[in-house]
N, C-alpha and C. Protein backbone atom coordinates (compact mmCIF):
# COMPACT_ATOMS: atom_id res chain seq x y z
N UNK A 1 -0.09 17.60 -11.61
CA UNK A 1 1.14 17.95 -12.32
C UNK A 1 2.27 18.09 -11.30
N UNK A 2 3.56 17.41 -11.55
CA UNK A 2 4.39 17.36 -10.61
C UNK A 2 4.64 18.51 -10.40
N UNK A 3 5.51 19.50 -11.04
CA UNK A 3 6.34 21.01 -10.62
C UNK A 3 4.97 21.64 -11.78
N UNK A 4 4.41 22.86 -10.43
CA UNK A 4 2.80 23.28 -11.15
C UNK A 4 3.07 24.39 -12.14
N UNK A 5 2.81 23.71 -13.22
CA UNK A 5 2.43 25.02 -15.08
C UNK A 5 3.32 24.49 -15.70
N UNK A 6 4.07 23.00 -15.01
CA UNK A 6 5.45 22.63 -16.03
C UNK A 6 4.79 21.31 -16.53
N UNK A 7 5.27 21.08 -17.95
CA UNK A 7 4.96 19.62 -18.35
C UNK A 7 6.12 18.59 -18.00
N UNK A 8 5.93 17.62 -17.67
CA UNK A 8 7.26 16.75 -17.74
C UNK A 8 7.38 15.86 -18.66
N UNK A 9 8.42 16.02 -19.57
CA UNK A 9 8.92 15.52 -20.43
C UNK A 9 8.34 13.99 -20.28
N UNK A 10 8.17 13.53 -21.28
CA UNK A 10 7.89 11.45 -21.56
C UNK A 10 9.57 10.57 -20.51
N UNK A 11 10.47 11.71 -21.62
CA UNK A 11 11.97 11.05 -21.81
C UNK A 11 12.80 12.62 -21.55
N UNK A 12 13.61 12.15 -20.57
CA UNK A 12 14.76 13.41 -20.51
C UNK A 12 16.14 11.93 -21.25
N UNK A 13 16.63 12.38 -22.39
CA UNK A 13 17.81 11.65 -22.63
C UNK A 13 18.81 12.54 -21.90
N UNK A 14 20.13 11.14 -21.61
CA UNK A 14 20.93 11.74 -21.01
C UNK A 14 21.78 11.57 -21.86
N UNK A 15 22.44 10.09 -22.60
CA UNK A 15 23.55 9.98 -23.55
C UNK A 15 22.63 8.89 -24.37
N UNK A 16 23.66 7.78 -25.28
CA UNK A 16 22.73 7.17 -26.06
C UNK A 16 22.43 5.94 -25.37
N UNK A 17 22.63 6.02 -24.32
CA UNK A 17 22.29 4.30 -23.75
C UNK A 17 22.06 4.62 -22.35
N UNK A 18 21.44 5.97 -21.73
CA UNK A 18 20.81 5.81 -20.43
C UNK A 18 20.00 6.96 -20.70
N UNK A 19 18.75 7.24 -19.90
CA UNK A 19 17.20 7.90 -20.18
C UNK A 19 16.80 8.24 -19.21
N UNK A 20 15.80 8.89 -18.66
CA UNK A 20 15.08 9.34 -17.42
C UNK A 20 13.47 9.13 -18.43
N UNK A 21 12.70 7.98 -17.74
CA UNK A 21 11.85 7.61 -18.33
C UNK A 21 10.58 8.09 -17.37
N UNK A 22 9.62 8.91 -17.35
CA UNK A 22 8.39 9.75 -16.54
C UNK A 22 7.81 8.42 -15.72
N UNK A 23 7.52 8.92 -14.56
CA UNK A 23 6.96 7.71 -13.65
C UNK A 23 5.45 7.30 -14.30
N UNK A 24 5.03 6.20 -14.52
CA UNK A 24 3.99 6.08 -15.18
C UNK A 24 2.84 5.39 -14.05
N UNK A 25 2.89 5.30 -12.77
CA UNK A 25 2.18 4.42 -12.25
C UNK A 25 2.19 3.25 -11.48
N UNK A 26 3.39 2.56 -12.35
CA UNK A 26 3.89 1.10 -12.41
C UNK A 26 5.60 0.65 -11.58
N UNK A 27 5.38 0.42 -10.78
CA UNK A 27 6.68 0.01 -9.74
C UNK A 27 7.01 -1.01 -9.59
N UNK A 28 6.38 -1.94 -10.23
CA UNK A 28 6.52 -3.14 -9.88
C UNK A 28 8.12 -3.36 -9.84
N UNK A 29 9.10 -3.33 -10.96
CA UNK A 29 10.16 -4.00 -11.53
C UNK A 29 11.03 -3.23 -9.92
N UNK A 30 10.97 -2.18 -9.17
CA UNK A 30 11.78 -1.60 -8.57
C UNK A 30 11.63 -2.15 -6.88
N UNK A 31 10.85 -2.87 -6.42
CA UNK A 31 10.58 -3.38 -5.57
C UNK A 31 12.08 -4.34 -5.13
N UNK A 32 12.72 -5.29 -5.94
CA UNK A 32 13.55 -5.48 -5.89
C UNK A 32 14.92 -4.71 -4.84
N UNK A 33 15.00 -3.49 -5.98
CA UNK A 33 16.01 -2.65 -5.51
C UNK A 33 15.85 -2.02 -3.68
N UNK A 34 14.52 -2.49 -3.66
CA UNK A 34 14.27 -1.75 -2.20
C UNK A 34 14.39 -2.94 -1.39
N UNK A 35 14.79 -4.26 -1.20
CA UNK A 35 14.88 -5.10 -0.69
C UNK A 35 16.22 -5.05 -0.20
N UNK A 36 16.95 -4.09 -0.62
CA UNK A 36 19.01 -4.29 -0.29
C UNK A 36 18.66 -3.14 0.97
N UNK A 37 18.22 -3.41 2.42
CA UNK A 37 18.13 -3.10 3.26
C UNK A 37 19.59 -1.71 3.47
N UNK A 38 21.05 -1.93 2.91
CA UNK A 38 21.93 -1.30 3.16
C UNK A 38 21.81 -0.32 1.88
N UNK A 39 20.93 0.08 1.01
CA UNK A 39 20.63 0.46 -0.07
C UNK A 39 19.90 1.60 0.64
N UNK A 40 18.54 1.08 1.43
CA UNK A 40 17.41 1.98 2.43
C UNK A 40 18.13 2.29 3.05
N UNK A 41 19.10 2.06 3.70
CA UNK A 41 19.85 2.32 4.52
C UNK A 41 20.11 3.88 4.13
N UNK A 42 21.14 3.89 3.14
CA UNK A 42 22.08 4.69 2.56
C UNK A 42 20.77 6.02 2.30
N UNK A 43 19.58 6.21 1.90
CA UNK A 43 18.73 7.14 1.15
C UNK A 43 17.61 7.10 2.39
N UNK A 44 17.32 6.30 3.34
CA UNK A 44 16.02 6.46 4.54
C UNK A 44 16.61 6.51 5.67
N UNK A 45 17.75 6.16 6.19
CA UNK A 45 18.25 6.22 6.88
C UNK A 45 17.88 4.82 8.00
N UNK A 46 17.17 4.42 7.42
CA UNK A 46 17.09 3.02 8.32
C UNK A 46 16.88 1.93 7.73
N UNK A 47 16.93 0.90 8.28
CA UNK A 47 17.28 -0.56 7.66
C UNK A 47 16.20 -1.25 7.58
N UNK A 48 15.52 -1.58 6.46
CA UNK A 48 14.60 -2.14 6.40
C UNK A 48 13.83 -2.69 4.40
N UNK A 49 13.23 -3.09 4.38
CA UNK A 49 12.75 -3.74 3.58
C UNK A 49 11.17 -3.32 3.11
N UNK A 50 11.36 -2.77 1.95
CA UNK A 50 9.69 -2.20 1.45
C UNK A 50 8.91 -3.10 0.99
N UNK A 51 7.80 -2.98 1.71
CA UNK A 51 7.00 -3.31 1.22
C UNK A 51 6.14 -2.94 -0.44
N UNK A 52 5.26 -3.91 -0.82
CA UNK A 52 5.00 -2.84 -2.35
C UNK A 52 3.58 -1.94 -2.38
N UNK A 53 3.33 -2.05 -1.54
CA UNK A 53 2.32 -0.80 -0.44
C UNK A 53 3.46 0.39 0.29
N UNK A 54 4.43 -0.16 0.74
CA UNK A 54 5.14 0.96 0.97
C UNK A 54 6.05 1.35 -0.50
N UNK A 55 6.11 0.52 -0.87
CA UNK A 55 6.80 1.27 -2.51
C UNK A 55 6.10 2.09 -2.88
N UNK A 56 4.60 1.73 -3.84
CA UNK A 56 3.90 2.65 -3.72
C UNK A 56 3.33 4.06 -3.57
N UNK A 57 3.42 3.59 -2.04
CA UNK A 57 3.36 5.20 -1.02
C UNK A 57 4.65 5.87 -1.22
N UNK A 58 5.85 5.94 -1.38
CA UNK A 58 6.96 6.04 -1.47
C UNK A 58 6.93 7.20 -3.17
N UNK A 59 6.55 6.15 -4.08
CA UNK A 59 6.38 6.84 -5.42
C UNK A 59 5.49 7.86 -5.31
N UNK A 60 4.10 7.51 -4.87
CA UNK A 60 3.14 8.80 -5.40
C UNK A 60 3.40 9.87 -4.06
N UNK A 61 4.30 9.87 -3.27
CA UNK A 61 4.84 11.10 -2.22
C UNK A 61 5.69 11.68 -3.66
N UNK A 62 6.86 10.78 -3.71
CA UNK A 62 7.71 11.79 -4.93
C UNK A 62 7.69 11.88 -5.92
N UNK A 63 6.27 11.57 -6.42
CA UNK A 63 5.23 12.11 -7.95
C UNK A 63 4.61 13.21 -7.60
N UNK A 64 4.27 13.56 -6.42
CA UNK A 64 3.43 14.82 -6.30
C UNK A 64 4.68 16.08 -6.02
N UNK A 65 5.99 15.45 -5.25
CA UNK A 65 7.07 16.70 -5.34
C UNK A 65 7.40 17.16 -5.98
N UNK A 66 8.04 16.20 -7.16
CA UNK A 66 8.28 16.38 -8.46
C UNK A 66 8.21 15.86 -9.10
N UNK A 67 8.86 16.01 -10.42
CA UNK A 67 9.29 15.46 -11.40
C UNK A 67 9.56 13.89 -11.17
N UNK A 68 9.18 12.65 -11.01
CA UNK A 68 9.83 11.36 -10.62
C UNK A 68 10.02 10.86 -12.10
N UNK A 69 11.39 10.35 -12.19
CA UNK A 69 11.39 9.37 -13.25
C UNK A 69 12.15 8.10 -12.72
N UNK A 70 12.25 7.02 -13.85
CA UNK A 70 13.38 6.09 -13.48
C UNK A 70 13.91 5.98 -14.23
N UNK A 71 15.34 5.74 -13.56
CA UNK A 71 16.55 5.96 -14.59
C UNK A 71 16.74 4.78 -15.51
N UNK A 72 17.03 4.50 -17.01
CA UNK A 72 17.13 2.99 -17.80
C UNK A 72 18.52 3.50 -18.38
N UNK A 73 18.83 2.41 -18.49
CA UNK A 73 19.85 1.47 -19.63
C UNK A 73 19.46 1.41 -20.72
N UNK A 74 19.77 1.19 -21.48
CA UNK A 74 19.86 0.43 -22.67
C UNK A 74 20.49 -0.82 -23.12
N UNK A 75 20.31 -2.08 -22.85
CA UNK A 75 21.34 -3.42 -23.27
C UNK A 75 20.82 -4.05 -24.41
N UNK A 76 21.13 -4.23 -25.54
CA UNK A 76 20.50 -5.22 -26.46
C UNK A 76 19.50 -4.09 -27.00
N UNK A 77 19.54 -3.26 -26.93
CA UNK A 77 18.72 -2.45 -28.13
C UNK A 77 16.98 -2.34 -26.84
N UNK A 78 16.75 -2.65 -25.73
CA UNK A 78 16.04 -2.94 -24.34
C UNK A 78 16.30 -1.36 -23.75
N UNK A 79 15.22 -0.74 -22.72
CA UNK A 79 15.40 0.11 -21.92
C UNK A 79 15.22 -0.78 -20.81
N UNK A 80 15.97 -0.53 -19.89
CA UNK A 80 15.70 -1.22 -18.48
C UNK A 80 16.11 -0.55 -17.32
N UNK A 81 14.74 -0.52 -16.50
CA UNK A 81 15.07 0.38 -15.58
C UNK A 81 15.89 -0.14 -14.56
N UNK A 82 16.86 0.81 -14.09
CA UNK A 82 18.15 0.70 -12.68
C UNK A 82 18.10 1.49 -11.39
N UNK A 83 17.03 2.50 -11.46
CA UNK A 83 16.64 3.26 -10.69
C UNK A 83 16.00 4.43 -10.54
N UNK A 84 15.85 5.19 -9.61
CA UNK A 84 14.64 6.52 -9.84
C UNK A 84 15.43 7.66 -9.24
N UNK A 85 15.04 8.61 -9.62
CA UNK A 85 15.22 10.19 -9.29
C UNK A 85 13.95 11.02 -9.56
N UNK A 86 13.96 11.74 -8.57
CA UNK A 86 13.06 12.74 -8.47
C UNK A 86 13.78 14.47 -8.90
N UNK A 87 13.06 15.29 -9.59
CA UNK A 87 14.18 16.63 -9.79
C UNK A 87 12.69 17.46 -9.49
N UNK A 88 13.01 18.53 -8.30
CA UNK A 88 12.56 19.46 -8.17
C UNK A 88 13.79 20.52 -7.25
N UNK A 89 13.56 21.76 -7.39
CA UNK A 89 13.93 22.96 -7.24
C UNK A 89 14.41 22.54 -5.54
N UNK A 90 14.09 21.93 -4.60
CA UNK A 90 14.35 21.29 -2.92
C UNK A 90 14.69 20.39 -2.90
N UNK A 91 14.69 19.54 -3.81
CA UNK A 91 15.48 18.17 -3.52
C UNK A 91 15.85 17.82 -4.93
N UNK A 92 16.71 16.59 -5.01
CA UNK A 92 17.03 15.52 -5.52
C UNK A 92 17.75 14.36 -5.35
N UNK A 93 16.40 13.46 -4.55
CA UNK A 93 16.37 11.99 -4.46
C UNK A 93 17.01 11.23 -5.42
N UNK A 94 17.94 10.28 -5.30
CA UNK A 94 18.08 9.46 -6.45
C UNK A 94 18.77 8.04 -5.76
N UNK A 95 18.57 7.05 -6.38
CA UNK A 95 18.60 5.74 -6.36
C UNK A 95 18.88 5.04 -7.42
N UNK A 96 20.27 4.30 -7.26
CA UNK A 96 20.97 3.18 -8.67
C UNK A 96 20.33 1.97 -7.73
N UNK A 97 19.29 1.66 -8.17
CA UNK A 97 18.59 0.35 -7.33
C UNK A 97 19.27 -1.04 -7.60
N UNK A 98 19.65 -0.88 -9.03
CA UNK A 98 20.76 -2.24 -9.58
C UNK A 98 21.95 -1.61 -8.90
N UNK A 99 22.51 -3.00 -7.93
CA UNK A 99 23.99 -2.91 -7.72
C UNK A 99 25.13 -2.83 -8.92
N UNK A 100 24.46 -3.58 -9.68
CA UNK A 100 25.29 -4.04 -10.50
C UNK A 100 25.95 -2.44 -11.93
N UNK A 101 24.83 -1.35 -11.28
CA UNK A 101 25.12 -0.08 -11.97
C UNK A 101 25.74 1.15 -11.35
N UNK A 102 25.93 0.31 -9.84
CA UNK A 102 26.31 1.46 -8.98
C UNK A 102 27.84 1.80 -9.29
N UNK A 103 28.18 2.80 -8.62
CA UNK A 103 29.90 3.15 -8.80
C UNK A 103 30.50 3.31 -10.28
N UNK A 104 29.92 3.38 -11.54
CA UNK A 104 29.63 3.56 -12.76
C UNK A 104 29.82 5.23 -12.96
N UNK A 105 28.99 6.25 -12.22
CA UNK A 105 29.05 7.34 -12.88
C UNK A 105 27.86 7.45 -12.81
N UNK A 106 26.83 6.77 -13.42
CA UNK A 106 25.79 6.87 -14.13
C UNK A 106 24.82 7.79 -12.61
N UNK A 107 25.11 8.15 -11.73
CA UNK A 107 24.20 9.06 -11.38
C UNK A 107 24.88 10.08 -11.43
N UNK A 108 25.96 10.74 -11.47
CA UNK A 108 26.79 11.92 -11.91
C UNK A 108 26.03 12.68 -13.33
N UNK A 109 25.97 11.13 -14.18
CA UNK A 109 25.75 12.11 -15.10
C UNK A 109 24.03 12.04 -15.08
N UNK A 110 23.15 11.54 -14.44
CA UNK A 110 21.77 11.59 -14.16
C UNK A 110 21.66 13.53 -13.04
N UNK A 111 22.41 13.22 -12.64
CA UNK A 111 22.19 14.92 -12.11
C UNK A 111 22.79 16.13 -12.50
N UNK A 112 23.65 15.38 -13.33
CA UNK A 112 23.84 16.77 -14.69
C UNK A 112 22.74 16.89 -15.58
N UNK A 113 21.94 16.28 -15.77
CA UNK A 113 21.15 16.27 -16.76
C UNK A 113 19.87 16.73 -16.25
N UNK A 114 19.63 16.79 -14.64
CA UNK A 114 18.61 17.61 -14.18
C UNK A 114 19.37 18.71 -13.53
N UNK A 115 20.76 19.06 -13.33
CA UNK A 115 21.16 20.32 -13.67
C UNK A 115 21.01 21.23 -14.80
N UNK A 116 20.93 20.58 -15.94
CA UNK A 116 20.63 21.19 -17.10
C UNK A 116 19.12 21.95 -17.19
N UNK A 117 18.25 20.29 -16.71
CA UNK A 117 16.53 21.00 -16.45
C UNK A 117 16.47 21.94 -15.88
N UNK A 118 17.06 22.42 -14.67
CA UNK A 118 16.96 23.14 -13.81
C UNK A 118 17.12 24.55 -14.64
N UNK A 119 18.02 24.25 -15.67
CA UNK A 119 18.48 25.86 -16.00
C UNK A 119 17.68 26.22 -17.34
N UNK A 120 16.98 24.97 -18.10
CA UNK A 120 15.69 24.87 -19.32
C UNK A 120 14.62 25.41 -18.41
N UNK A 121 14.57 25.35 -17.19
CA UNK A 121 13.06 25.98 -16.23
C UNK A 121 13.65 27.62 -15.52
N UNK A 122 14.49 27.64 -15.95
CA UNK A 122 15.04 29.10 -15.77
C UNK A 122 15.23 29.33 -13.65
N UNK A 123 15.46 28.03 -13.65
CA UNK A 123 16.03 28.11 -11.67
C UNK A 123 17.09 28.53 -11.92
N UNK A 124 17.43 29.33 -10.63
CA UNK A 124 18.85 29.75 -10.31
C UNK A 124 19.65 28.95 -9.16
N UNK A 125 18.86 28.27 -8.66
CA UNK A 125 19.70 27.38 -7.38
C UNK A 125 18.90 26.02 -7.01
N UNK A 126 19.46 24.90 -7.23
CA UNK A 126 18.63 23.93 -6.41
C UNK A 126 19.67 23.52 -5.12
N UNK A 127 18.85 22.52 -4.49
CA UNK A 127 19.09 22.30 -3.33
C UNK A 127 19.03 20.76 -3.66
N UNK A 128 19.66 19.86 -2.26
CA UNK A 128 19.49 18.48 -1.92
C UNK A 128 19.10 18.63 -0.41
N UNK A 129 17.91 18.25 -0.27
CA UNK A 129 17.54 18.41 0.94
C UNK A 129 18.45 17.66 2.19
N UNK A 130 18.88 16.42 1.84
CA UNK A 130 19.52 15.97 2.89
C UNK A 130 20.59 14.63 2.60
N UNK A 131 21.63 14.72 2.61
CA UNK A 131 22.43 13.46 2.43
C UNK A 131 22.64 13.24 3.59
N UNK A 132 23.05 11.70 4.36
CA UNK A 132 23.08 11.15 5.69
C UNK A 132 24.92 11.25 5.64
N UNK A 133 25.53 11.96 6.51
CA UNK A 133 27.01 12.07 7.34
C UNK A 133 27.28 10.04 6.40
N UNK A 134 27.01 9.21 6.58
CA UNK A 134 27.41 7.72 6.43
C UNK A 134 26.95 7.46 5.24
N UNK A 135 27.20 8.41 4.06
CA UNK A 135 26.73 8.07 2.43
C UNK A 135 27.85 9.01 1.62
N UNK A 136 28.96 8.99 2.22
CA UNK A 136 29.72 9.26 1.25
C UNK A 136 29.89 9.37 -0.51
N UNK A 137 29.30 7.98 -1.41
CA UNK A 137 29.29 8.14 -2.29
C UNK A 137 28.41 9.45 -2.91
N UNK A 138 27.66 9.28 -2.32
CA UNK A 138 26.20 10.74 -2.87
C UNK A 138 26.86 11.67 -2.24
N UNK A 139 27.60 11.94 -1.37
CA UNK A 139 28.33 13.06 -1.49
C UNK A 139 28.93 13.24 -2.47
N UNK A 140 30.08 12.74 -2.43
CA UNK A 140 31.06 13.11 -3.56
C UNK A 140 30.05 13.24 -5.03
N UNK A 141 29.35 12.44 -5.19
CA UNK A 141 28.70 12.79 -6.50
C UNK A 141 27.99 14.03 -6.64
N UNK A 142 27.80 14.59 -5.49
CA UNK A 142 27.04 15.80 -5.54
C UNK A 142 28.27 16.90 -5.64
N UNK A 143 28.82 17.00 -4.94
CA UNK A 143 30.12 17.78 -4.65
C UNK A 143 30.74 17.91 -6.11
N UNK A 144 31.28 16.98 -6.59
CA UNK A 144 32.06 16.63 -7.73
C UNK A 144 31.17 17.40 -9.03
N UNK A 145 29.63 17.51 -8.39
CA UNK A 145 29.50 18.76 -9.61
C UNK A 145 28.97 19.57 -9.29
N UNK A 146 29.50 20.22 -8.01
CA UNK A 146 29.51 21.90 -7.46
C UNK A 146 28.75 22.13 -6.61
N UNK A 147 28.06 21.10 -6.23
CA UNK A 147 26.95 21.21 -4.93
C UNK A 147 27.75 21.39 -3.27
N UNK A 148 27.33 21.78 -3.15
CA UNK A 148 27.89 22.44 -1.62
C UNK A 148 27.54 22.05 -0.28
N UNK A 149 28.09 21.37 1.02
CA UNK A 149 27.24 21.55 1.73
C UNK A 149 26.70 23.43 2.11
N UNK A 150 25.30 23.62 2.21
CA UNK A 150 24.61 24.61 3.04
C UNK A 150 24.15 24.41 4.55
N UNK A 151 24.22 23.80 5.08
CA UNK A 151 23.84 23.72 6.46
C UNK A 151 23.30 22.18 7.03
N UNK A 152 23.44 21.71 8.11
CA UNK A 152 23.64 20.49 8.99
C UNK A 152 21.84 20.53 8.96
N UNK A 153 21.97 18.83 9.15
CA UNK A 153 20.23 18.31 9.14
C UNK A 153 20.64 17.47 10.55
N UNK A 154 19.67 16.55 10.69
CA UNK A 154 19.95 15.91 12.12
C UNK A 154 20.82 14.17 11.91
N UNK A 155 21.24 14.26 10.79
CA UNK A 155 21.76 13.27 10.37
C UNK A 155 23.07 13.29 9.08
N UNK A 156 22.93 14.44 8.94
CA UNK A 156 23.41 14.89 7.76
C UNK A 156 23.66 16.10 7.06
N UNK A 157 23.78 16.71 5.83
CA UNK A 157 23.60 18.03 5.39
C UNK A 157 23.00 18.29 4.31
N UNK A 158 22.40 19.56 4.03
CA UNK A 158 21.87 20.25 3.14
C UNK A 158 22.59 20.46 2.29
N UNK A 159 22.31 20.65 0.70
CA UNK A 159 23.72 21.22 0.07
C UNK A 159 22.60 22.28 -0.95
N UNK A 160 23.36 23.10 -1.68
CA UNK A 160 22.98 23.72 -2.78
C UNK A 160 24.08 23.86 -3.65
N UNK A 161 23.43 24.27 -4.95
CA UNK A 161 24.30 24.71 -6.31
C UNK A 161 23.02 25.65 -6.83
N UNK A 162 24.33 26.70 -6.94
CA UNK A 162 24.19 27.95 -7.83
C UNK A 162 23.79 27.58 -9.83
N UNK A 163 23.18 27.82 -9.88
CA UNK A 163 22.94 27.35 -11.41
C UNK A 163 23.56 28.81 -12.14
N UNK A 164 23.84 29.93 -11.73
CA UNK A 164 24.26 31.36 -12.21
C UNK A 164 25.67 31.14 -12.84
């Protein structure tokens, strides 16, 4: 069980045409998204290209942290996944693996919506373990809904938000 005595939802809806769909196993379709080396870049901090053994390994690390889902669309009446987030109480990982969805919003409002979880599980503060100093956008998206930096990492900073 990802976060232990909690169930995780199938489906966290966020609006009527994007979803947080429970990691089921299956990675295949996201392999893709890990191929935009300046993508790894931006979330691993180094440049490189996954393998689907390292995809994989990658998922069932942030299936056992938390909560992992991937984020979908909706086009044509279709869910289709665009990327993944993980929500636990120390982090939240997230990835618009489609370019073509980035700069949209759509993870703004993907971490309001595990701001919300956060406060349905009765937390008072989560954290982002680490954004890299050279990822501006995930800053501001974090910032822009009250997340803070808390203290310097070796590449970057810690942030928290008060859920009180």
């Amino acid at each position: 069980m990802p976060i232990e005595g909690i169930q995780q939802p199938e489906f966290l809806p966020v609006d009527d045409a994007l979803r947080l769909r429970r990691y089921d196993g299956v990675c295949d379709a996201a392999l893709d998204w890990y191929q935009d080396e300046e993508m790894v870049y931006l979330v691993d901090g180094v440049r490189r290209k996954y393998t689907p053994e390292l995809l994989r390994q990658m998922y069932d690390y942030l299936n056992r942290k938390g909560e992992l889902y991937f984020i979908e669309v909706r086009q044509d009446e279709v869910w289709r996944p665009i990327g993944d987030v993980t929500f636990c109480r120390e982090d939240m990982p997230i990835v618009i693996g489609d370019s073509a969805f980035r700069g949209r919003g759509i993870g703004k409002k993907v971490i309001a919506r595990l701001m919300q979880r956060g406060r349905e599980l009765g937390y008072d503060t989560l954290f982002v373990e680490e954004i890299y100093d050279w990822n501006p956008a995930s800053q501001k998206c974090f910032t822009a809904l009250g997340f803070a930096p808390c203290g310097k990492t070796e590449k970057g900073s810690r942030y928290k938000l008060s859920l009180e």
